[in-house]
N, C-alpha and C. Protein backbone atom coordinates (compact mmCIF):
# COMPACT_ATOMS: atom_id res chain seq x y z
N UNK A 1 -5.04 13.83 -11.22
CA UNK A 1 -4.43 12.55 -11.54
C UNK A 1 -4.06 11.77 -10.28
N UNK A 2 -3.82 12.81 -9.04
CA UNK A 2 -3.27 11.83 -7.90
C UNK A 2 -4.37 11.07 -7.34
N UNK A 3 -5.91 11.69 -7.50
CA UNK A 3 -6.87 11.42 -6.88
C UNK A 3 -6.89 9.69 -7.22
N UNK A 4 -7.19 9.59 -8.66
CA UNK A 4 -7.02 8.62 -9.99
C UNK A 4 -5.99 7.60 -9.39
N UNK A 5 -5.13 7.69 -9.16
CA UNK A 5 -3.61 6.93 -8.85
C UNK A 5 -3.90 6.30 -7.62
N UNK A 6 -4.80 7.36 -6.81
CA UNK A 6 -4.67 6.95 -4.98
C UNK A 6 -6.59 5.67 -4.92
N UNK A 7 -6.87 6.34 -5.78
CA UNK A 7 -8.38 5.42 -5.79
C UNK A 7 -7.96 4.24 -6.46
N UNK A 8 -6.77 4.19 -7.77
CA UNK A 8 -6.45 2.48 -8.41
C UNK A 8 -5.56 2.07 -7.47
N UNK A 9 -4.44 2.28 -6.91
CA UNK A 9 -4.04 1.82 -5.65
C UNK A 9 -4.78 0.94 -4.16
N UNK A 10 -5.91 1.79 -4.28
CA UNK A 10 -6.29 0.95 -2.50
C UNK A 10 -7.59 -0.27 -3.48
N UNK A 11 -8.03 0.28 -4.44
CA UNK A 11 -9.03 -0.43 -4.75
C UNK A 11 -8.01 -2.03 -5.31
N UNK A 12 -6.71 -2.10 -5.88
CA UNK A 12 -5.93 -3.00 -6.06
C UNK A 12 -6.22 -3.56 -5.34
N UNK A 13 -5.58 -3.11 -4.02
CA UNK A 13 -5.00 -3.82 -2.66
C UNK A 13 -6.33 -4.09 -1.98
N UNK A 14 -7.29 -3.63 -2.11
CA UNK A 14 -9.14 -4.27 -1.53
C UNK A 14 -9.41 -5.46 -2.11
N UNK A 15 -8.90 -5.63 -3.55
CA UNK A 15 -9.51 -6.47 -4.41
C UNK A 15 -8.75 -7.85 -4.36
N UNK A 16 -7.26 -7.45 -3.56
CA UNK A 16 -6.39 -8.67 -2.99
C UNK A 16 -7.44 -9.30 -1.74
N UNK A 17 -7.46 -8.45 -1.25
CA UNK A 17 -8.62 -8.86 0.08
C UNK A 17 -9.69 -10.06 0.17
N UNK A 18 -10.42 -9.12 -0.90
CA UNK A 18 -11.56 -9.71 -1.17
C UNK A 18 -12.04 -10.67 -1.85
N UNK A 19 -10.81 -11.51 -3.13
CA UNK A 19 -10.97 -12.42 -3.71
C UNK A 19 -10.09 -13.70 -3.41
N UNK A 20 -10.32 -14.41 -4.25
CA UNK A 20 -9.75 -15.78 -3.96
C UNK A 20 -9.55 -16.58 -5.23
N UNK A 21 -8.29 -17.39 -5.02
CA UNK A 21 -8.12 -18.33 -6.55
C UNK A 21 -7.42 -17.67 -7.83
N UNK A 22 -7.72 -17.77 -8.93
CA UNK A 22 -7.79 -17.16 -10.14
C UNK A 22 -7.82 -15.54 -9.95
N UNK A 23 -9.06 -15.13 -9.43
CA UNK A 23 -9.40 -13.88 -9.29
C UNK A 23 -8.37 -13.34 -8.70
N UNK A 24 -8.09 -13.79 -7.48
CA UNK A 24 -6.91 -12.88 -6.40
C UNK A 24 -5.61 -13.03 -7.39
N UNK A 25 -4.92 -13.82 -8.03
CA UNK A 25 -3.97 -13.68 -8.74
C UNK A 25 -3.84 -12.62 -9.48
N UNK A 26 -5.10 -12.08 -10.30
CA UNK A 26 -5.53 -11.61 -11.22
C UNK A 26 -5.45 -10.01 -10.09
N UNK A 27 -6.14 -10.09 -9.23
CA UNK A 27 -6.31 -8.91 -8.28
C UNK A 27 -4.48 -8.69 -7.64
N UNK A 28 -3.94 -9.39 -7.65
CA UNK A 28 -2.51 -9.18 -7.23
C UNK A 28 -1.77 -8.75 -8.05
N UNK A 29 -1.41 -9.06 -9.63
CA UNK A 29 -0.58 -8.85 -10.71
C UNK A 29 -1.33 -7.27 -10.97
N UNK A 30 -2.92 -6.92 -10.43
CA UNK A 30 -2.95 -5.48 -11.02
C UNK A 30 -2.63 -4.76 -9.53
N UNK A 31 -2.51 -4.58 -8.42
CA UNK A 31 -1.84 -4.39 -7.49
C UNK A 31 -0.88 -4.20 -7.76
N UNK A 32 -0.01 -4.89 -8.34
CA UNK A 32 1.63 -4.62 -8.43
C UNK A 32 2.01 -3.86 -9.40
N UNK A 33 1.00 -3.74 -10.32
CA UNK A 33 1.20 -2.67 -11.48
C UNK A 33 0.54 -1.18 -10.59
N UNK A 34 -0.30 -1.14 -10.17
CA UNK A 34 -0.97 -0.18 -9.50
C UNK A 34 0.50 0.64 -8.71
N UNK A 35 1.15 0.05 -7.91
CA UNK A 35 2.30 0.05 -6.84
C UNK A 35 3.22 0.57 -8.21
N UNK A 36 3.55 0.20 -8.85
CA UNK A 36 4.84 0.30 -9.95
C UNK A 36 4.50 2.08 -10.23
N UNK A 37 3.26 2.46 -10.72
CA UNK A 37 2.99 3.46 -11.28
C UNK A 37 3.06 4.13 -10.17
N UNK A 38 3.02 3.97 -8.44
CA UNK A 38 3.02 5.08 -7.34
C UNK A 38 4.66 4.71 -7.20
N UNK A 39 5.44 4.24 -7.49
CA UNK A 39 6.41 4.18 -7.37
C UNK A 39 7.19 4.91 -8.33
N UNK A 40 6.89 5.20 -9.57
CA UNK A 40 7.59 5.48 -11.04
C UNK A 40 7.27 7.27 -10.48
N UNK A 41 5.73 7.62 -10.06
CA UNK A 41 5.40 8.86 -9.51
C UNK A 41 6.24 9.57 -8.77
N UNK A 42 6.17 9.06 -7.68
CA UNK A 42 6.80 9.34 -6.52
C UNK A 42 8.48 9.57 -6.90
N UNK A 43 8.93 8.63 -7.55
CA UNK A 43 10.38 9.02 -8.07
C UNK A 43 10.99 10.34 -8.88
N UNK A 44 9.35 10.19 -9.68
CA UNK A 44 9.61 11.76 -10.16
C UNK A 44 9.53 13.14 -9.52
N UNK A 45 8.61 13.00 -8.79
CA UNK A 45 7.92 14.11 -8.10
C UNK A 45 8.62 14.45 -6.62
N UNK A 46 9.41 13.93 -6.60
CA UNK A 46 10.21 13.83 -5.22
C UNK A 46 11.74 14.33 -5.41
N UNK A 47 12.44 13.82 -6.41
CA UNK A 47 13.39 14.39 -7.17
C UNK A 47 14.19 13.32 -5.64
N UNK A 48 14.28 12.30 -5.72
CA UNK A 48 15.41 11.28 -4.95
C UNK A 48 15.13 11.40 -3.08
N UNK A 49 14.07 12.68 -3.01
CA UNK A 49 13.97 12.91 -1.56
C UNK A 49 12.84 11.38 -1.36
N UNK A 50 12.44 11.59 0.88
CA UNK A 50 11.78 10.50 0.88
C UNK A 50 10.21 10.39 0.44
N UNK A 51 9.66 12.14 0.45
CA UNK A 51 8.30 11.95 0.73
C UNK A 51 7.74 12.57 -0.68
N UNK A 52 6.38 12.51 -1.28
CA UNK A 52 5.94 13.16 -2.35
C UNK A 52 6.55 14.76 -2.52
N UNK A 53 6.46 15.38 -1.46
CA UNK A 53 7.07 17.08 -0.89
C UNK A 53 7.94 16.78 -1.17
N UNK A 54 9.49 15.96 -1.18
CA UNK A 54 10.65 16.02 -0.60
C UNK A 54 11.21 16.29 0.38
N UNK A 55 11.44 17.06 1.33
CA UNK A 55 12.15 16.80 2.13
C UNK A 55 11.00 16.49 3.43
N UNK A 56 9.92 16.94 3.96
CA UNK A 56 8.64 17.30 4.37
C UNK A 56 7.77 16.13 4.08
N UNK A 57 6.85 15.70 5.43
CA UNK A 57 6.39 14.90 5.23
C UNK A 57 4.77 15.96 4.68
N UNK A 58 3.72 15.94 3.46
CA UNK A 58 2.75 16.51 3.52
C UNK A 58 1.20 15.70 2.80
N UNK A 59 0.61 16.50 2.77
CA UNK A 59 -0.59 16.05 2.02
C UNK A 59 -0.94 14.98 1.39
N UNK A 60 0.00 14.80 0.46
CA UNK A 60 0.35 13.58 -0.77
C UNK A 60 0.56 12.53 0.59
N UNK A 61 1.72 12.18 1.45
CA UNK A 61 1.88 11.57 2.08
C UNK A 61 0.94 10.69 2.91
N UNK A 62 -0.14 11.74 3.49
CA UNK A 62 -0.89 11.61 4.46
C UNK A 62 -2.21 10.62 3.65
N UNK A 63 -2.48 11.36 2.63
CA UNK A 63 -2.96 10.85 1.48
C UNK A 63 -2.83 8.86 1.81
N UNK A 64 -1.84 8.49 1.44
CA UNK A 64 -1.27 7.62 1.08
C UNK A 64 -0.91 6.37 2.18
N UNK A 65 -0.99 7.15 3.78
CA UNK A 65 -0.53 6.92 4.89
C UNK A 65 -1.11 5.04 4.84
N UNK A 66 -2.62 5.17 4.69
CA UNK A 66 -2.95 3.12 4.94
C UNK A 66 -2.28 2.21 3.84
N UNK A 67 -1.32 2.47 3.03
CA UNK A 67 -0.37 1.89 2.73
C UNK A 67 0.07 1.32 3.70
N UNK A 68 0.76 1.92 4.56
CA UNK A 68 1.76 1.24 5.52
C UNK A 68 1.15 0.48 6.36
N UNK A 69 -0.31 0.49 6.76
CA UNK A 69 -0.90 -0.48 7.75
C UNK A 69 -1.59 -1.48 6.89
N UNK A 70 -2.14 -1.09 5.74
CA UNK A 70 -2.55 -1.78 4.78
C UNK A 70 -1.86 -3.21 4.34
N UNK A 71 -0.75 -2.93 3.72
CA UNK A 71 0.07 -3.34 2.75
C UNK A 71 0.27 -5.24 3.40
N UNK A 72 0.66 -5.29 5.01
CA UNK A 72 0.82 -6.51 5.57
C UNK A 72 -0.35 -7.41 5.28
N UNK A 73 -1.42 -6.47 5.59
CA UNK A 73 -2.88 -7.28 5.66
C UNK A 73 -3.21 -7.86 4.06
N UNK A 74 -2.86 -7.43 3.34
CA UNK A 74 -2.73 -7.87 1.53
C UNK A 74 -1.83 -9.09 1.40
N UNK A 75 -1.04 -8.64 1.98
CA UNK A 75 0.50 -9.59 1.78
C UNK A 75 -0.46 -11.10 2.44
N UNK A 76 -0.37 -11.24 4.15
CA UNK A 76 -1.27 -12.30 4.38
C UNK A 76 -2.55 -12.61 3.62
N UNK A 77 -3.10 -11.74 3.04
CA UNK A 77 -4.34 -12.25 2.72
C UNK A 77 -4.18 -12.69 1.67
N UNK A 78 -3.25 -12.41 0.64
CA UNK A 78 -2.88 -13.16 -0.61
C UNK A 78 -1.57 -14.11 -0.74
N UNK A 79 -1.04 -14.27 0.35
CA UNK A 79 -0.06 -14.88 0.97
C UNK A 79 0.99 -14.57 -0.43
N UNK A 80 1.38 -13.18 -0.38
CA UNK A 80 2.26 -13.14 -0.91
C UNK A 80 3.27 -11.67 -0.44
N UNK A 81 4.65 -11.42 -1.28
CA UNK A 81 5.24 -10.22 -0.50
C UNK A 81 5.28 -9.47 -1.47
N UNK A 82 4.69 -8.32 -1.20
CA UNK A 82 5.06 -6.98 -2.45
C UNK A 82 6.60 -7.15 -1.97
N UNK A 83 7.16 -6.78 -3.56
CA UNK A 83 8.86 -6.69 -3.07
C UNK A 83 9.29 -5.11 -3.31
N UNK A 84 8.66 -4.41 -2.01
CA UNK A 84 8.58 -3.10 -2.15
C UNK A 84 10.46 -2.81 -2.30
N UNK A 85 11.71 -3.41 -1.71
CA UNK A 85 12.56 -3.02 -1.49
C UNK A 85 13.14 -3.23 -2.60
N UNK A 86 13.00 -4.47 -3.63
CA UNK A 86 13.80 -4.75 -4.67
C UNK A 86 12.76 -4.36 -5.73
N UNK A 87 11.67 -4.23 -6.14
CA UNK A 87 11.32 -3.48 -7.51
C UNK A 87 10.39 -2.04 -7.03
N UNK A 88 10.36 -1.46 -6.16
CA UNK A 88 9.74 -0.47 -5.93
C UNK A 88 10.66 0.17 -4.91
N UNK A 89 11.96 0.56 -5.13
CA UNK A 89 12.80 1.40 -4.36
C UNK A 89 12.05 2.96 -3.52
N UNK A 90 11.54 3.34 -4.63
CA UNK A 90 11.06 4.74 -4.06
C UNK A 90 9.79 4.58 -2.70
N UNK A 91 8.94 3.68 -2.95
CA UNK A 91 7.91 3.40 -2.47
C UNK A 91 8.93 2.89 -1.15
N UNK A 92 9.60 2.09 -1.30
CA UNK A 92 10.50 1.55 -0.20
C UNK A 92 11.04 2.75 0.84
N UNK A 93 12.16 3.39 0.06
CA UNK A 93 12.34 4.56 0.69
C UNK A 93 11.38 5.19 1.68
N UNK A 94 9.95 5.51 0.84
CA UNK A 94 8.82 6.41 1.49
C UNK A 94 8.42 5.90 2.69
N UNK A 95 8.02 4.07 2.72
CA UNK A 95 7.57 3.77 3.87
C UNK A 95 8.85 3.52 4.78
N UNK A 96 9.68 3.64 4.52
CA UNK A 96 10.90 3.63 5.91
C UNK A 96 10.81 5.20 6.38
N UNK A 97 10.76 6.02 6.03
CA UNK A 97 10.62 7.60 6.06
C UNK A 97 9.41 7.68 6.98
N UNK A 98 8.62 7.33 6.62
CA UNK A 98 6.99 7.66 6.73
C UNK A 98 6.71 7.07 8.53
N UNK A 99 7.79 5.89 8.12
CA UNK A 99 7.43 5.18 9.52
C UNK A 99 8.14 6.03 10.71
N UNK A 100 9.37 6.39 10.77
CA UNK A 100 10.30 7.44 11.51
C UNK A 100 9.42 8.75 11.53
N UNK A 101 8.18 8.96 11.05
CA UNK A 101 7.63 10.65 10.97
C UNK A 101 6.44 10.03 12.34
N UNK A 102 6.32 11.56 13.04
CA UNK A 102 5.37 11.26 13.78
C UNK A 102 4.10 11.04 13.65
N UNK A 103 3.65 10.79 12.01
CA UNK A 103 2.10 10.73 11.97
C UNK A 103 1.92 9.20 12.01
N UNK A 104 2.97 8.22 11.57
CA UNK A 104 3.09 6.75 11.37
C UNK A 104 2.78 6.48 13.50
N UNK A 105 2.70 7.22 14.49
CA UNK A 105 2.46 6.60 15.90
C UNK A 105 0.80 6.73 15.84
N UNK A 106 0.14 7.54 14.92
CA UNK A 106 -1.32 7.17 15.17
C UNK A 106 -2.03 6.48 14.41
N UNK A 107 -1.43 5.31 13.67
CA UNK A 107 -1.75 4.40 12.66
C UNK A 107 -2.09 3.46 13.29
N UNK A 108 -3.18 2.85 12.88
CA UNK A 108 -3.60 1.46 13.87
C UNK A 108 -2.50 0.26 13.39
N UNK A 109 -1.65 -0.56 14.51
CA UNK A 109 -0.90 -1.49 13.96
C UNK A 109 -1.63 -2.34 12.86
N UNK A 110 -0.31 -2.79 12.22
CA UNK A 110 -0.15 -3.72 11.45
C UNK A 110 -1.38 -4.88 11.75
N UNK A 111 -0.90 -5.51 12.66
CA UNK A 111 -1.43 -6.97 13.39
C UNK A 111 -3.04 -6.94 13.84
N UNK A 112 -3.05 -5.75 13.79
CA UNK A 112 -4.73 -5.68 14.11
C UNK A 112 -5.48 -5.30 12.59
N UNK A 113 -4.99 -5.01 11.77
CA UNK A 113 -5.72 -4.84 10.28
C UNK A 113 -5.33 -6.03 9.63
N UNK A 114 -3.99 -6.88 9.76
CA UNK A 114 -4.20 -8.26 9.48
C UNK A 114 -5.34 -9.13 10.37
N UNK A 115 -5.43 -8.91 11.25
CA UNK A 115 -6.60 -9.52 11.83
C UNK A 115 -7.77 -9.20 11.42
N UNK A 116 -8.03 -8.28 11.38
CA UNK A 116 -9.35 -7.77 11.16
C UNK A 116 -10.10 -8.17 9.37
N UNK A 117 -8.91 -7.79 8.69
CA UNK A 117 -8.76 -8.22 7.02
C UNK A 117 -8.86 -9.72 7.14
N UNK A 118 -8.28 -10.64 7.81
CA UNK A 118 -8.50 -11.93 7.42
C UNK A 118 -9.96 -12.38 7.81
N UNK A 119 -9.92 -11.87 9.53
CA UNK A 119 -11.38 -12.52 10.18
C UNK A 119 -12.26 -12.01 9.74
N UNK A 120 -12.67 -10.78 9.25
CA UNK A 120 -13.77 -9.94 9.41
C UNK A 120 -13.88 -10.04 7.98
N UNK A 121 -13.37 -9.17 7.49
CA UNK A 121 -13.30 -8.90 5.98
C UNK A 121 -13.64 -10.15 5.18
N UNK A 122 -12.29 -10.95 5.13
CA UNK A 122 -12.27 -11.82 4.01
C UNK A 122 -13.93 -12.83 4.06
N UNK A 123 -14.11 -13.29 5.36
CA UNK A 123 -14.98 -14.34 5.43
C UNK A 123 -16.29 -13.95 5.29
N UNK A 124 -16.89 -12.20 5.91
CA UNK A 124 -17.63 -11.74 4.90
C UNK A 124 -18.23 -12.21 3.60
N UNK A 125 -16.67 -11.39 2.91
CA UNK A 125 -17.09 -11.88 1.25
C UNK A 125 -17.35 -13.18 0.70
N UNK A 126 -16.32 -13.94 1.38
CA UNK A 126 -16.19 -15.24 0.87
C UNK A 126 -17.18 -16.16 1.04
N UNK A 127 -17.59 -16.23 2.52
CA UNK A 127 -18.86 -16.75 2.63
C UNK A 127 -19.92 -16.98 1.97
């Protein structure tokens, strides 16, 4: 099921990427449902700790890790803000956690996958 959860998740957040207009709205509102259900997960399976493991950053986590470099490059590209802090608490929690763990220093920044997602990516498709 996590496989399932982690493939409707990034394919959401690709499909913010990659469309425009109507479509991207459409690709954003299932994004945020996508996010709701790793959030509703994670709350359970964690029992209030930060990471899927609980106390331990592991597998599930690592799993999950281009969230956090991801997530900006969506936001600009659909010019909008997941409101990870006010309707997705747990998810919130995880990426403040995730970022303080030492696997978040070999993540390619933020600013270079927004770059790359707007210049490269988007105009690709759109073109």
């Amino acid at each position: 099921m996590l496989i399932v959860w982690s493939l409707q998740v990034f394919d959401g957040l690709i499909q913010v990427l990659l469309s425009q207009g109507e479509a991207q709205k459409a690709a954003i509102q299932n994004a945020l449902a996508c996010l709701e259900t790793l959030d509703q997960a994670l709350g359970k399976v964690s029992g209030g700790l930060p990471f899927f493991g609980g106390e331990n950053l592991g597998f599930v986590d690592i799993m999950f890790a281009p969230l956090v470099c991801w997530s900006p490059a969506v936001e600009a590209a659909g010019e909008f803000k997941i409101p990870f802090e006010d309707k997705y608490p747990n998810l919130h929690g995880w990426f403040n956690a995730f970022k303080q763990s030492s696997v978040s220093a070999i993540l390619p920044e933020s600013e270079k996958i927004i770059e790359y997602a707007i210049n490269v990516l988007r105009k690709a498709v759109i073109s």
